[in-house]
PDB file of N, CA and C in Angstrom:
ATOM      1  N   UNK A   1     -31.937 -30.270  -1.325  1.00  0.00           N
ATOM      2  CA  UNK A   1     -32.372 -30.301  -2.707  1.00  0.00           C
ATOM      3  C   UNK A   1     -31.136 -30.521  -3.591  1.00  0.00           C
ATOM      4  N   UNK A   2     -31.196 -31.035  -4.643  1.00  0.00           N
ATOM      5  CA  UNK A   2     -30.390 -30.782  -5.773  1.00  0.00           C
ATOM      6  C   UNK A   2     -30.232 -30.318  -6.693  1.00  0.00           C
ATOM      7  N   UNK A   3     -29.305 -29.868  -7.433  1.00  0.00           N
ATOM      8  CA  UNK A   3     -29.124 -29.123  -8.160  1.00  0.00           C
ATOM      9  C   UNK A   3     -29.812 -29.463  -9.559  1.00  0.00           C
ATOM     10  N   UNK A   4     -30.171 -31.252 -10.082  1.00  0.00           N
ATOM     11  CA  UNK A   4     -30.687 -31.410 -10.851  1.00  0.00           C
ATOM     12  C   UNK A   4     -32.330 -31.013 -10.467  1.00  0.00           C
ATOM     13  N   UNK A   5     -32.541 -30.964  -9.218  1.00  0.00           N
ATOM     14  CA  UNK A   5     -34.064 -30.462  -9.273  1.00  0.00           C
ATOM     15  C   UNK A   5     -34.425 -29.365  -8.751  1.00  0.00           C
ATOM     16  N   UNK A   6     -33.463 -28.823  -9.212  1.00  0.00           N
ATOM     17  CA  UNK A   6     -33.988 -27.000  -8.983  1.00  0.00           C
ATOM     18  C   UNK A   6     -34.885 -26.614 -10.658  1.00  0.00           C
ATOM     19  N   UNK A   7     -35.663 -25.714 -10.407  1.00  0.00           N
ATOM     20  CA  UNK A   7     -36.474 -25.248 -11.428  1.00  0.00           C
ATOM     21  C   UNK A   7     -35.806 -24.601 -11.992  1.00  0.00           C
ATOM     22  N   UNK A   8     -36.126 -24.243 -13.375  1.00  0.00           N
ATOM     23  CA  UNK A   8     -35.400 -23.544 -14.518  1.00  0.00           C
ATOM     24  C   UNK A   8     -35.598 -21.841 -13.897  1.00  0.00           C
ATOM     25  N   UNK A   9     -34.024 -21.256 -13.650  1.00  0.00           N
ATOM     26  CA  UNK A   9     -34.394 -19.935 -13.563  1.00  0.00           C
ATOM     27  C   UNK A   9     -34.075 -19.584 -12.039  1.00  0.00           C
ATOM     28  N   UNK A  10     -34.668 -20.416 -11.193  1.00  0.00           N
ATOM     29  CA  UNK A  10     -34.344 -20.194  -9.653  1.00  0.00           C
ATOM     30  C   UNK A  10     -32.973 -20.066  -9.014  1.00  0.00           C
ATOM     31  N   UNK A  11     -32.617 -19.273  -8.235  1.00  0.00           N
ATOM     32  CA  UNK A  11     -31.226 -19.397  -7.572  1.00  0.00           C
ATOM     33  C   UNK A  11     -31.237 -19.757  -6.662  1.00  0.00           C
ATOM     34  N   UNK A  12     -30.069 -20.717  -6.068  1.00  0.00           N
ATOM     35  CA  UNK A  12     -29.651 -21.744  -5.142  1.00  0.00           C
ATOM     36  C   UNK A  12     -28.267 -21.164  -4.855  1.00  0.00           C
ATOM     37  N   UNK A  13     -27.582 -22.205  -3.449  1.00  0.00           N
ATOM     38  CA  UNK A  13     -26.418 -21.541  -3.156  1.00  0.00           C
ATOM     39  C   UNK A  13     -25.836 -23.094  -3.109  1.00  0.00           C
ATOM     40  N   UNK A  14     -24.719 -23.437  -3.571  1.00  0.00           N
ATOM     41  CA  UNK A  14     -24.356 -25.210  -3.454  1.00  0.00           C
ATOM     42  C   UNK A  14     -24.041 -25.136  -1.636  1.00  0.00           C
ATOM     43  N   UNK A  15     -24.229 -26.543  -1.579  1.00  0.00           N
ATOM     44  CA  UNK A  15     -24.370 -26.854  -0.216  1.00  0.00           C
ATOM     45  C   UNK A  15     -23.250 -27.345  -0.138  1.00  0.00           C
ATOM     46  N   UNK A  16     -23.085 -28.661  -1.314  1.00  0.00           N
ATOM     47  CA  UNK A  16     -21.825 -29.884  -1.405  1.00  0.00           C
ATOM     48  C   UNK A  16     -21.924 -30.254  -2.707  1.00  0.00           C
ATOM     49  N   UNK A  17     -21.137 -30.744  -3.217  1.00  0.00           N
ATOM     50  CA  UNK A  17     -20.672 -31.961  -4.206  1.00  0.00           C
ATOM     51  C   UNK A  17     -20.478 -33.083  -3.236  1.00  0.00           C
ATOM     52  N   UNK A  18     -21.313 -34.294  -3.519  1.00  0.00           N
ATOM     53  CA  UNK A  18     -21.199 -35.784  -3.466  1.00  0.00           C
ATOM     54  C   UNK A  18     -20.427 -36.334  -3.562  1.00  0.00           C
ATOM     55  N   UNK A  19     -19.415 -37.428  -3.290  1.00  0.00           N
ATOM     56  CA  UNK A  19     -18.502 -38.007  -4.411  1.00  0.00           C
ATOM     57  C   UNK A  19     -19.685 -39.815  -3.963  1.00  0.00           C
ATOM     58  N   UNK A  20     -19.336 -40.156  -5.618  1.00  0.00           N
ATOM     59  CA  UNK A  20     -20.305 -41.627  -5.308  1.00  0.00           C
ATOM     60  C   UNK A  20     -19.119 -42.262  -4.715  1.00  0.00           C
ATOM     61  N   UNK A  21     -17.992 -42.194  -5.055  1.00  0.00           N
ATOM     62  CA  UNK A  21     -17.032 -43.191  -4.258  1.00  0.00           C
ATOM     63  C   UNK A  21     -16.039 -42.383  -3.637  1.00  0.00           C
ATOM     64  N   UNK A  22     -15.064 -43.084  -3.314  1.00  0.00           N
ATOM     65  CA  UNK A  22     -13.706 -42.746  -2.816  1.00  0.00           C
ATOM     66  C   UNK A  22     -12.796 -42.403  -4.220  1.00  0.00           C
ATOM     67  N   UNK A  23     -11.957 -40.884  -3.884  1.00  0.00           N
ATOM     68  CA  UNK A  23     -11.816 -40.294  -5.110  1.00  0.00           C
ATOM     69  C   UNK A  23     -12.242 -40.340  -6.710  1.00  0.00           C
ATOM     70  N   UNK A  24     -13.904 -40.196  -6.602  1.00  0.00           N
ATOM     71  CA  UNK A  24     -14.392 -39.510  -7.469  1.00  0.00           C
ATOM     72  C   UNK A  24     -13.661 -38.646  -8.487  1.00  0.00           C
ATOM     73  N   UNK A  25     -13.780 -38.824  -9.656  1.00  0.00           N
ATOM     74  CA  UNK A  25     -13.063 -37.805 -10.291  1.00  0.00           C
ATOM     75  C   UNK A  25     -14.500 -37.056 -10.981  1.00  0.00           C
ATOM     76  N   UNK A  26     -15.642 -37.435 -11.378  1.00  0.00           N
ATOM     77  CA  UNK A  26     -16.392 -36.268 -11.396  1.00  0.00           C
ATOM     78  C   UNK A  26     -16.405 -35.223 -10.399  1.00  0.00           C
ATOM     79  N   UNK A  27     -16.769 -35.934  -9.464  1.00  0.00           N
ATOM     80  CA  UNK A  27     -17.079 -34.796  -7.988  1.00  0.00           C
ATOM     81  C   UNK A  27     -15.488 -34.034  -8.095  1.00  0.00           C
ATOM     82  N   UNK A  28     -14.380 -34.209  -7.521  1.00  0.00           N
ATOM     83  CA  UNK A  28     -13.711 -33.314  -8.029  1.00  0.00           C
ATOM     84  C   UNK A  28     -13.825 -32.462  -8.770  1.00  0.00           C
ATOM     85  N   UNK A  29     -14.114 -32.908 -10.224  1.00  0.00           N
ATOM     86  CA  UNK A  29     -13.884 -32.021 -11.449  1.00  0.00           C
ATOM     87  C   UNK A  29     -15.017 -30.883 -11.134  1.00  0.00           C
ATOM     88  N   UNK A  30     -15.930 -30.953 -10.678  1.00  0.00           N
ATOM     89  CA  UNK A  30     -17.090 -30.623 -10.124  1.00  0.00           C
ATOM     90  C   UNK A  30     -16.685 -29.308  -9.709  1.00  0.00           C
ATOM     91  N   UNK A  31     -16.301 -29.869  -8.198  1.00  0.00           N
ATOM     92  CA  UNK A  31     -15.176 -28.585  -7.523  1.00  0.00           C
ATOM     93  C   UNK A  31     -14.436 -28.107  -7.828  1.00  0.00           C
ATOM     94  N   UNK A  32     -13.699 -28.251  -8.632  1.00  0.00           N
ATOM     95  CA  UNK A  32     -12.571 -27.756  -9.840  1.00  0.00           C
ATOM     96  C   UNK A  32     -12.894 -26.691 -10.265  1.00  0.00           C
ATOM     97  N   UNK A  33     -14.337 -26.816 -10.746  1.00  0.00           N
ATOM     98  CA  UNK A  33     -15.076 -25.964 -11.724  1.00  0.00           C
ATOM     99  C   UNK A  33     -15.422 -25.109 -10.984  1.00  0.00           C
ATOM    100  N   UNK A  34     -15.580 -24.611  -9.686  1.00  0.00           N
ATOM    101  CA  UNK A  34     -16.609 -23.735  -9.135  1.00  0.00           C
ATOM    102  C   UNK A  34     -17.275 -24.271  -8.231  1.00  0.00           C
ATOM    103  N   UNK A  35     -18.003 -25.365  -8.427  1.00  0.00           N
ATOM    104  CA  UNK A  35     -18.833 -25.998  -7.393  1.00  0.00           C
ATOM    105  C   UNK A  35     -18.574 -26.328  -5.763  1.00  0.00           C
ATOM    106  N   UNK A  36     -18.634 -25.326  -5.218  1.00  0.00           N
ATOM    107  CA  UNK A  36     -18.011 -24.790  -3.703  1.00  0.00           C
ATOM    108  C   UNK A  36     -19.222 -24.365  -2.812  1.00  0.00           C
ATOM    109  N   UNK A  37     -18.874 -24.820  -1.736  1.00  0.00           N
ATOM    110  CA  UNK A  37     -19.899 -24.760  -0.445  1.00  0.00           C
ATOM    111  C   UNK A  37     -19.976 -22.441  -0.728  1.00  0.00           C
ATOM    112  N   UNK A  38     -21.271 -22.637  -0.587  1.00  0.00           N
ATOM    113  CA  UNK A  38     -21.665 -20.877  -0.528  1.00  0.00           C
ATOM    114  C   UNK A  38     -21.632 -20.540  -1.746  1.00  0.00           C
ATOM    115  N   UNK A  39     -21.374 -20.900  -3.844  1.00  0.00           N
ATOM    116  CA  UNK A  39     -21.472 -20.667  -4.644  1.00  0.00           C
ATOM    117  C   UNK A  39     -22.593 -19.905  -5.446  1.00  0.00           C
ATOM    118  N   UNK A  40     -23.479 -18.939  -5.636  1.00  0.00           N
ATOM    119  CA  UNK A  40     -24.365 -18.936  -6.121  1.00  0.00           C
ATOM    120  C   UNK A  40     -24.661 -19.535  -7.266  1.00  0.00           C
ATOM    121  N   UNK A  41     -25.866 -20.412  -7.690  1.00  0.00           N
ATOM    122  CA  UNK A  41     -26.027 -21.380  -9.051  1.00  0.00           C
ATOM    123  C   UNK A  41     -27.261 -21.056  -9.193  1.00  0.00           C
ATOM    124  N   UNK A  42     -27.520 -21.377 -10.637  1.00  0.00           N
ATOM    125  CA  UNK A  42     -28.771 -21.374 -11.162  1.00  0.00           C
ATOM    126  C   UNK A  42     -28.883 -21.850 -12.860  1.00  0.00           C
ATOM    127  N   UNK A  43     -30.059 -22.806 -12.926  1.00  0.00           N
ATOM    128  CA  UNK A  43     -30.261 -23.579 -14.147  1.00  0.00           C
ATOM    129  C   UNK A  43     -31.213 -22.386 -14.738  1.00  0.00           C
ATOM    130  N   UNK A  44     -29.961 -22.353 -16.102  1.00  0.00           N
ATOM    131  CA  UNK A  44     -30.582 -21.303 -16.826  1.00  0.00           C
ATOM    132  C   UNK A  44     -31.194 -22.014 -18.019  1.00  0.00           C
ATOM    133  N   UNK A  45     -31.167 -22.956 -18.434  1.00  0.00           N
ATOM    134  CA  UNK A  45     -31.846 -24.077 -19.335  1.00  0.00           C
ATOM    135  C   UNK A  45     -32.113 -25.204 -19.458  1.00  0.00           C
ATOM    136  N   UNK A  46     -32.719 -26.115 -19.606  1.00  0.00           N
ATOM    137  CA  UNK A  46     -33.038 -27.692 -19.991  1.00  0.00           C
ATOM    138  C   UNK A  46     -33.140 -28.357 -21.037  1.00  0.00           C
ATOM    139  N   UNK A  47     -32.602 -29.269 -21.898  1.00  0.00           N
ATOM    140  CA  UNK A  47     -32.589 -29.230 -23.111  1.00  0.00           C
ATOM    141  C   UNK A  47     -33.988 -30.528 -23.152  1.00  0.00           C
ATOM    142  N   UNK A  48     -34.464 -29.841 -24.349  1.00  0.00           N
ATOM    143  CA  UNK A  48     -36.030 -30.820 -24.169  1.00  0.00           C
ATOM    144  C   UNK A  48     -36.125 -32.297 -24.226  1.00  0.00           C
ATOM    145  N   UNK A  49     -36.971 -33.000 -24.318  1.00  0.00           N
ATOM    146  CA  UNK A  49     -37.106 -34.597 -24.276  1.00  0.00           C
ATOM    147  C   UNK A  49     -36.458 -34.672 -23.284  1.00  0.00           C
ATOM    148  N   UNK A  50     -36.724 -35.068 -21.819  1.00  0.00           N
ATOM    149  CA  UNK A  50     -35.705 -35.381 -20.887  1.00  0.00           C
ATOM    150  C   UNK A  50     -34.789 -34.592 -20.165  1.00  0.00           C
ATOM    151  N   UNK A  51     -34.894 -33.311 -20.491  1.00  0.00           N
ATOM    152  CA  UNK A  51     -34.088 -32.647 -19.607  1.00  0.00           C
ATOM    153  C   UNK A  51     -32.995 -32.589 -19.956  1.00  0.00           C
ATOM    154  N   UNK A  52     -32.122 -33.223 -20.426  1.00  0.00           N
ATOM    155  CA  UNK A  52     -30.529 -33.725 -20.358  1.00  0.00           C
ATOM    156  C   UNK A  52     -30.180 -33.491 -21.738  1.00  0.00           C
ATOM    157  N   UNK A  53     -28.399 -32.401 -21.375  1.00  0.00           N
ATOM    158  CA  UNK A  53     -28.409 -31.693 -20.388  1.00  0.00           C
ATOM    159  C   UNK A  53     -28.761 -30.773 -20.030  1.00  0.00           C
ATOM    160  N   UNK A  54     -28.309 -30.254 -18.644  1.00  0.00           N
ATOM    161  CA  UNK A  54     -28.736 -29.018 -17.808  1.00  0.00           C
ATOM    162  C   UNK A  54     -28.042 -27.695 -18.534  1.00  0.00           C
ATOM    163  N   UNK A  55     -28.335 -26.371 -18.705  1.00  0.00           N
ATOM    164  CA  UNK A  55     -27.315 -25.148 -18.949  1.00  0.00           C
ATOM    165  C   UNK A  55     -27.217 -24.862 -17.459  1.00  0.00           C
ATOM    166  N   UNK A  56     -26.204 -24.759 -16.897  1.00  0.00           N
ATOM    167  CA  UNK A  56     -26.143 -24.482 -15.345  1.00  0.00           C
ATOM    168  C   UNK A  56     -25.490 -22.887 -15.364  1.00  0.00           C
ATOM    169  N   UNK A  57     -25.869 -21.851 -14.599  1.00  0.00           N
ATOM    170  CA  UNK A  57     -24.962 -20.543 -14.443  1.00  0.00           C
ATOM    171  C   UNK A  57     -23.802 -20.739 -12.610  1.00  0.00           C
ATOM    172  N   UNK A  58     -22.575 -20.800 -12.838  1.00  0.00           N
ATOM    173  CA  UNK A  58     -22.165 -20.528 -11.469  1.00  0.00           C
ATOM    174  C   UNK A  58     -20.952 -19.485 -11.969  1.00  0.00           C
ATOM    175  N   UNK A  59     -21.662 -18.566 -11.019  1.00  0.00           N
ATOM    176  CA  UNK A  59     -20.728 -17.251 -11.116  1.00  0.00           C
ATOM    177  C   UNK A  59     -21.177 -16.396 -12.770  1.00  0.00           C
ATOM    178  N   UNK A  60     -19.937 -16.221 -13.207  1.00  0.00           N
ATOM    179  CA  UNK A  60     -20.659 -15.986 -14.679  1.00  0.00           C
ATOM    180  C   UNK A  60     -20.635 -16.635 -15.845  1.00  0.00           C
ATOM    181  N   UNK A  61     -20.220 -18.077 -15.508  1.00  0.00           N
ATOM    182  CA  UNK A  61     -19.766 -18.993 -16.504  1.00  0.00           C
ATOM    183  C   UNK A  61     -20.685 -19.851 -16.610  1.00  0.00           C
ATOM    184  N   UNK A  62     -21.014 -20.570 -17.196  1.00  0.00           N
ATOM    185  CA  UNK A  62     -22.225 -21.545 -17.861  1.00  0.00           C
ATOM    186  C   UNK A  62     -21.370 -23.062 -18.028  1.00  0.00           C
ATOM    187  N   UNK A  63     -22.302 -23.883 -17.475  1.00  0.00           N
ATOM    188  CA  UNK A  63     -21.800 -25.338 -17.957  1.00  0.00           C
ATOM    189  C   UNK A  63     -22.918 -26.083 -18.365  1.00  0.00           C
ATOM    190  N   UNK A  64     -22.310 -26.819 -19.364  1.00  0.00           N
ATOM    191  CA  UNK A  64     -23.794 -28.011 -19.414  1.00  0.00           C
ATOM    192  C   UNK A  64     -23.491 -28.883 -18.562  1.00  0.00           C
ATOM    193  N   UNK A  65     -24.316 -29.736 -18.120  1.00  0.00           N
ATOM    194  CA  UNK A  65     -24.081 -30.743 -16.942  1.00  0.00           C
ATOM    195  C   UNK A  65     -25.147 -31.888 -17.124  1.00  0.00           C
ATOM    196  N   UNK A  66     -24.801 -33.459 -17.245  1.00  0.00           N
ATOM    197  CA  UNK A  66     -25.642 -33.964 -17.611  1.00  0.00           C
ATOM    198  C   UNK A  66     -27.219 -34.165 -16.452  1.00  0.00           C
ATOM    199  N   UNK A  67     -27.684 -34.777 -16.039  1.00  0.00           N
ATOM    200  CA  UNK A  67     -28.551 -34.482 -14.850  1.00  0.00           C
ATOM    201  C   UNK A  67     -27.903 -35.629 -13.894  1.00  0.00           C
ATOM    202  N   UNK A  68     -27.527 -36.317 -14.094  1.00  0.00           N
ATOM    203  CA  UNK A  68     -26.703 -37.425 -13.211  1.00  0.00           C
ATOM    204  C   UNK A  68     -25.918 -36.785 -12.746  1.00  0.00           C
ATOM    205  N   UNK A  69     -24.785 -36.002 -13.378  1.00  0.00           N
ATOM    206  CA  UNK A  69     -23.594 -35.162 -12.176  1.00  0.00           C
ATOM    207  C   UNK A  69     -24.267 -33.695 -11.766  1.00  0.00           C
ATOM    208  N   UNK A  70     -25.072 -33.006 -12.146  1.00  0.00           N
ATOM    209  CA  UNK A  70     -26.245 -32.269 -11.666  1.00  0.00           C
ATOM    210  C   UNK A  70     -26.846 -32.907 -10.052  1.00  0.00           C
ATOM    211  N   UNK A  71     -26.921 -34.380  -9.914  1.00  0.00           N
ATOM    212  CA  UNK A  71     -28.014 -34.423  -9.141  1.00  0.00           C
ATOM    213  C   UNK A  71     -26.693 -34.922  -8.286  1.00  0.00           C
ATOM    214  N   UNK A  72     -25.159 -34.353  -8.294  1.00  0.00           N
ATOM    215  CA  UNK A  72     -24.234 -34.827  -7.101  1.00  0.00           C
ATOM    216  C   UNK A  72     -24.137 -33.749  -6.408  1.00  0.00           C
ATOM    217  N   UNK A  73     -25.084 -32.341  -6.662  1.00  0.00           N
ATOM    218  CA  UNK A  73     -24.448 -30.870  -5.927  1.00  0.00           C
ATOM    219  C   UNK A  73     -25.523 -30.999  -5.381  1.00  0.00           C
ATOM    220  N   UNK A  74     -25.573 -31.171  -4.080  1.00  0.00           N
ATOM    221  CA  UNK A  74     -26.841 -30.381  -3.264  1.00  0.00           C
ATOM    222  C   UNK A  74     -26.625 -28.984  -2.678  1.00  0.00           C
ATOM    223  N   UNK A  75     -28.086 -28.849  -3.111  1.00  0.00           N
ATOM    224  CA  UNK A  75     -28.117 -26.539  -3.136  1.00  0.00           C
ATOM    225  C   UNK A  75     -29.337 -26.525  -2.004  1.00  0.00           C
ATOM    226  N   UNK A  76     -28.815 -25.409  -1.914  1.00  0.00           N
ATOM    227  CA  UNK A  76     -29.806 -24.561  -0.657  1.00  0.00           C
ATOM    228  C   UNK A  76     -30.450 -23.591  -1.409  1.00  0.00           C
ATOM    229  N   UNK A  77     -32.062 -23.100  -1.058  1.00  0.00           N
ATOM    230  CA  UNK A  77     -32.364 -21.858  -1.316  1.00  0.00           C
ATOM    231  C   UNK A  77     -31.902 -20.656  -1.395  1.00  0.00           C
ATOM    232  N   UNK A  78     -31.309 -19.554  -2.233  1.00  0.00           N
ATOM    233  CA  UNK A  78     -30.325 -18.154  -1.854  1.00  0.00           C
ATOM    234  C   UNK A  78     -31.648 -17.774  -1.317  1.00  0.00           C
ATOM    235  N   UNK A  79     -31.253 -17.124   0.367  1.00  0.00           N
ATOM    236  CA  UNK A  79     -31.846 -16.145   0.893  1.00  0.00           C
ATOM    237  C   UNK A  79     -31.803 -14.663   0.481  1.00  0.00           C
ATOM    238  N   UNK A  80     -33.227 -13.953   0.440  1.00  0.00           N
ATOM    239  CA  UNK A  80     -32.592 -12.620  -0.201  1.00  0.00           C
ATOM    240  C   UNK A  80     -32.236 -11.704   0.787  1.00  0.00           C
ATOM    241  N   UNK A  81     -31.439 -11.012   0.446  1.00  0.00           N
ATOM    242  CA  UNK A  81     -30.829  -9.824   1.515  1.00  0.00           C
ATOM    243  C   UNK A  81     -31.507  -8.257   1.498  1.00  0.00           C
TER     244      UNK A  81
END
């Protein structure tokens, strides 16, 4: 799944960041930010008409993210413990 199509509210764990090419500098910046294999994430908002952008939560920090670099993190379901 991806991170642009996770439901508003649900928690995910990132799987990966994408890169579309060979050194990507989104995808980096991506990972830069947090976006790390085992991360807990979750879209805490959508901005209306279209979605775009995302309010994303990883860790305790918030990013907006447009849904195009949103849809480069693929997430896993968080299992509950």
């Amino acid at each position: 799944m991806r991170l642009s199509d996770l439901p508003k509210g649900a928690l995910a764990v990132v799987d990966r960041v994408d890169d579309a090419h060979a050194n990507d500098p989104i995808a980096q910046r991506l990972r830069d930010l947090g976006f790390v294999d085992g991360e807990s994430v979750q879209v805490v908002a959508c901005a209306p008409l279209g979605a775009d952008p995302l309010l994303i939560r990883i860790g305790f920090t918030r990013f907006a993210l447009r849904r195009a670099e949103a849809a480069r993190v693929a997430v896993r379901s968080e299992v509950a413990a």
